[in-house]
Protein backbone atom coordinates (compact mmCIF):
# COMPACT_ATOMS: atom_id res chain seq x y z
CA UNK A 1 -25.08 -17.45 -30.44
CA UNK A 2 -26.87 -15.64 -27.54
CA UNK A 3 -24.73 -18.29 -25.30
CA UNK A 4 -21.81 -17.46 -26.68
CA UNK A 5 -21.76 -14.04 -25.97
CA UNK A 6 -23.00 -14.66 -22.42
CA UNK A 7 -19.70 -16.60 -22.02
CA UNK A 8 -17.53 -14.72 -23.51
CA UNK A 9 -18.83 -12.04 -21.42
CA UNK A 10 -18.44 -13.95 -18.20
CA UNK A 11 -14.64 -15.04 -18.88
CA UNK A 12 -14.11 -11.55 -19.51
CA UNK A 13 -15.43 -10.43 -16.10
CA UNK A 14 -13.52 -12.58 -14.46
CA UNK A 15 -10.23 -11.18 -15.21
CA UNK A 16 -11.44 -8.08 -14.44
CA UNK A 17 -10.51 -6.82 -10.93
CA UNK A 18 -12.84 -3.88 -8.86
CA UNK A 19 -10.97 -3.08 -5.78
CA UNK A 20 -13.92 -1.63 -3.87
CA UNK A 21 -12.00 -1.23 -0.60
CA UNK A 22 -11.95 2.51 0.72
CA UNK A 23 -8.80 3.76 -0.31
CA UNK A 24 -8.21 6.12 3.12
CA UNK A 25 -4.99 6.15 5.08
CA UNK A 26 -7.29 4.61 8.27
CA UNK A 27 -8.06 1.45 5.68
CA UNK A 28 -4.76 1.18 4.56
CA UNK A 29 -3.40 1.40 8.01
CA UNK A 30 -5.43 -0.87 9.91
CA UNK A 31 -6.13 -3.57 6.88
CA UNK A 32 -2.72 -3.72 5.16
CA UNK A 33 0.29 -1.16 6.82
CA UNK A 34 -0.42 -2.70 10.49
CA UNK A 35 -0.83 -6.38 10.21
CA UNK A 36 1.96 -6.31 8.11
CA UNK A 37 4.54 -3.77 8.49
CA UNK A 38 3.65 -3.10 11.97
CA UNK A 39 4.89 -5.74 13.77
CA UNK A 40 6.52 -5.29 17.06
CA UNK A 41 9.84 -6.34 15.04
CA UNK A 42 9.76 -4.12 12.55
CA UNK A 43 7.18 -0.72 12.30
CA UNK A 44 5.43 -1.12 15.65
CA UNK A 45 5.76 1.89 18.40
CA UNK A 46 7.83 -0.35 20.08
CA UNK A 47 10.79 -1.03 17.58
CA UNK A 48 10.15 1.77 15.38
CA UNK A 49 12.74 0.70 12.28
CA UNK A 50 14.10 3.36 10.46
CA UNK A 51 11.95 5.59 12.87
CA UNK A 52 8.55 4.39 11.17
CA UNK A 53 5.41 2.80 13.32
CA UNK A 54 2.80 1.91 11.65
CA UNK A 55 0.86 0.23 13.99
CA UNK A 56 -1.97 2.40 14.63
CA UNK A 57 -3.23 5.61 12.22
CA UNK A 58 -1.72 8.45 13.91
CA UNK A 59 1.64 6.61 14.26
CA UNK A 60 0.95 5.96 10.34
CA UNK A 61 0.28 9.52 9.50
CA UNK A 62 2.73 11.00 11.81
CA UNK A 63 5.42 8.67 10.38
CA UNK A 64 4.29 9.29 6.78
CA UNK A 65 4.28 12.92 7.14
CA UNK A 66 7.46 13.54 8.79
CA UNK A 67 9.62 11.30 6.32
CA UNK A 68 7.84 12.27 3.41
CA UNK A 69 6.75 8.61 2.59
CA UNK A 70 4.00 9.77 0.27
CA UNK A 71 4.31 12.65 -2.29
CA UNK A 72 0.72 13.59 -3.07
CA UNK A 73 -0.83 12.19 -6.08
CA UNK A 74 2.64 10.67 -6.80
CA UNK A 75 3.05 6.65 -6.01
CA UNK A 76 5.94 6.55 -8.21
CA UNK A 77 7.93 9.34 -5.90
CA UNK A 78 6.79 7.93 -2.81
CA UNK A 79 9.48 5.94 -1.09
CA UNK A 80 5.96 3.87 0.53
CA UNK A 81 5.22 2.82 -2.97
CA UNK A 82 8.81 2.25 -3.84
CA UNK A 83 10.02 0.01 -1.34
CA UNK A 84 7.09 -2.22 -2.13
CA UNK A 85 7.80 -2.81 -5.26
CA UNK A 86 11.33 -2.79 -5.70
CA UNK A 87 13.27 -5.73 -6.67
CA UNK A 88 15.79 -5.75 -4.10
CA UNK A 89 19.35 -7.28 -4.09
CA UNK A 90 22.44 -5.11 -4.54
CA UNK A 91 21.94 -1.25 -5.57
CA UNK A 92 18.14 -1.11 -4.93
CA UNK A 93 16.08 -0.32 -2.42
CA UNK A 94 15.09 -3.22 -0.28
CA UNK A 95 11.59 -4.39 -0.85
CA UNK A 96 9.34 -4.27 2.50
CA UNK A 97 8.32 -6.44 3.65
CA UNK A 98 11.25 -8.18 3.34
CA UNK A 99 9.61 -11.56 4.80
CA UNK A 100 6.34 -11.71 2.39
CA UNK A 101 5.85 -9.44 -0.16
CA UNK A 102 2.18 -7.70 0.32
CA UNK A 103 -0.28 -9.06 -2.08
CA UNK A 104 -0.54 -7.31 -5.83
CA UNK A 105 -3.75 -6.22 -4.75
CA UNK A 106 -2.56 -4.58 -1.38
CA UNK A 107 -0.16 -2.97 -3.34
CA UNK A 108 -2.61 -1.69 -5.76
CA UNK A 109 -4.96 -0.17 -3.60
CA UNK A 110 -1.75 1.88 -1.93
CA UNK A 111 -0.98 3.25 -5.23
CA UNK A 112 -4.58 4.12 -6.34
CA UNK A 113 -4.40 5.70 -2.52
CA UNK A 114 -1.84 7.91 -3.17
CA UNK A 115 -2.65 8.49 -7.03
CA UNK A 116 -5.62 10.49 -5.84
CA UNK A 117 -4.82 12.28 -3.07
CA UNK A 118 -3.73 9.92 -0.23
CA UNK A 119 -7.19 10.69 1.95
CA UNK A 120 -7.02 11.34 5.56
CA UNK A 121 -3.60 11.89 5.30
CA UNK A 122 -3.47 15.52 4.71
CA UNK A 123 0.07 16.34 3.29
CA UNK A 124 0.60 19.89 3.98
């Protein structure tokens, strides 16, 4: 019986997820926003779509904070939440990025971000 238990326990664990990664706007920017948004096609100084960069943290948190991209404590209102997950196609916004989707777990750890407070990104 003890085995059993030990199992069950173990299965259970594993679909259990602990996203230990800091959740800070320099994280987010260097680990997920930059090697993936902020391409020089797309979000980099350089091309600056839609007038975002997000290829280093103060372009992040300049371009964050003077579009509004995050409303504080708020994923669901914040258009950098919303254009990751949306659908797409006709009527929606377009999902970013549009070439590969970030992973569930990148997307995860944004939300949690700006669920409690976006850190070091100081919304005023």
């Amino acid at each position: 019986m003890k085995r059993l238990v030990v199992a069950a326990l173990a299965l259970a664990a594993c679909g259990t997820t602990n996203d230990d990664r800091p959740k800070t706007l320099e994280y987010i920017t260097v680990a997920i926003l930059q090697p993936s948004c902020g391409n020089a096609q797309c979000h980099g100084s350089y091309r600056r779509a839609e007038d975002y960069a997000f290829d280093t943290v103060e372009e992040a948190r300049k371009s964050i904070l003077t579009y509004q991209l995050v409303v504080e404590d708020e994923p669901e209102s914040s258009l950098l939440y919303q254009v990751l997950i949306s659908p797409g196609g006709d009527g929606n916004t377009p999902r970013m990025p549009y070439d590969q989707p970030l992973a569930d777990a990148d997307v995860a750890l944004i939300h949690d971000w700006i669920a409690t407070g976006a850190e070091g990104l100081v919304i005023p």
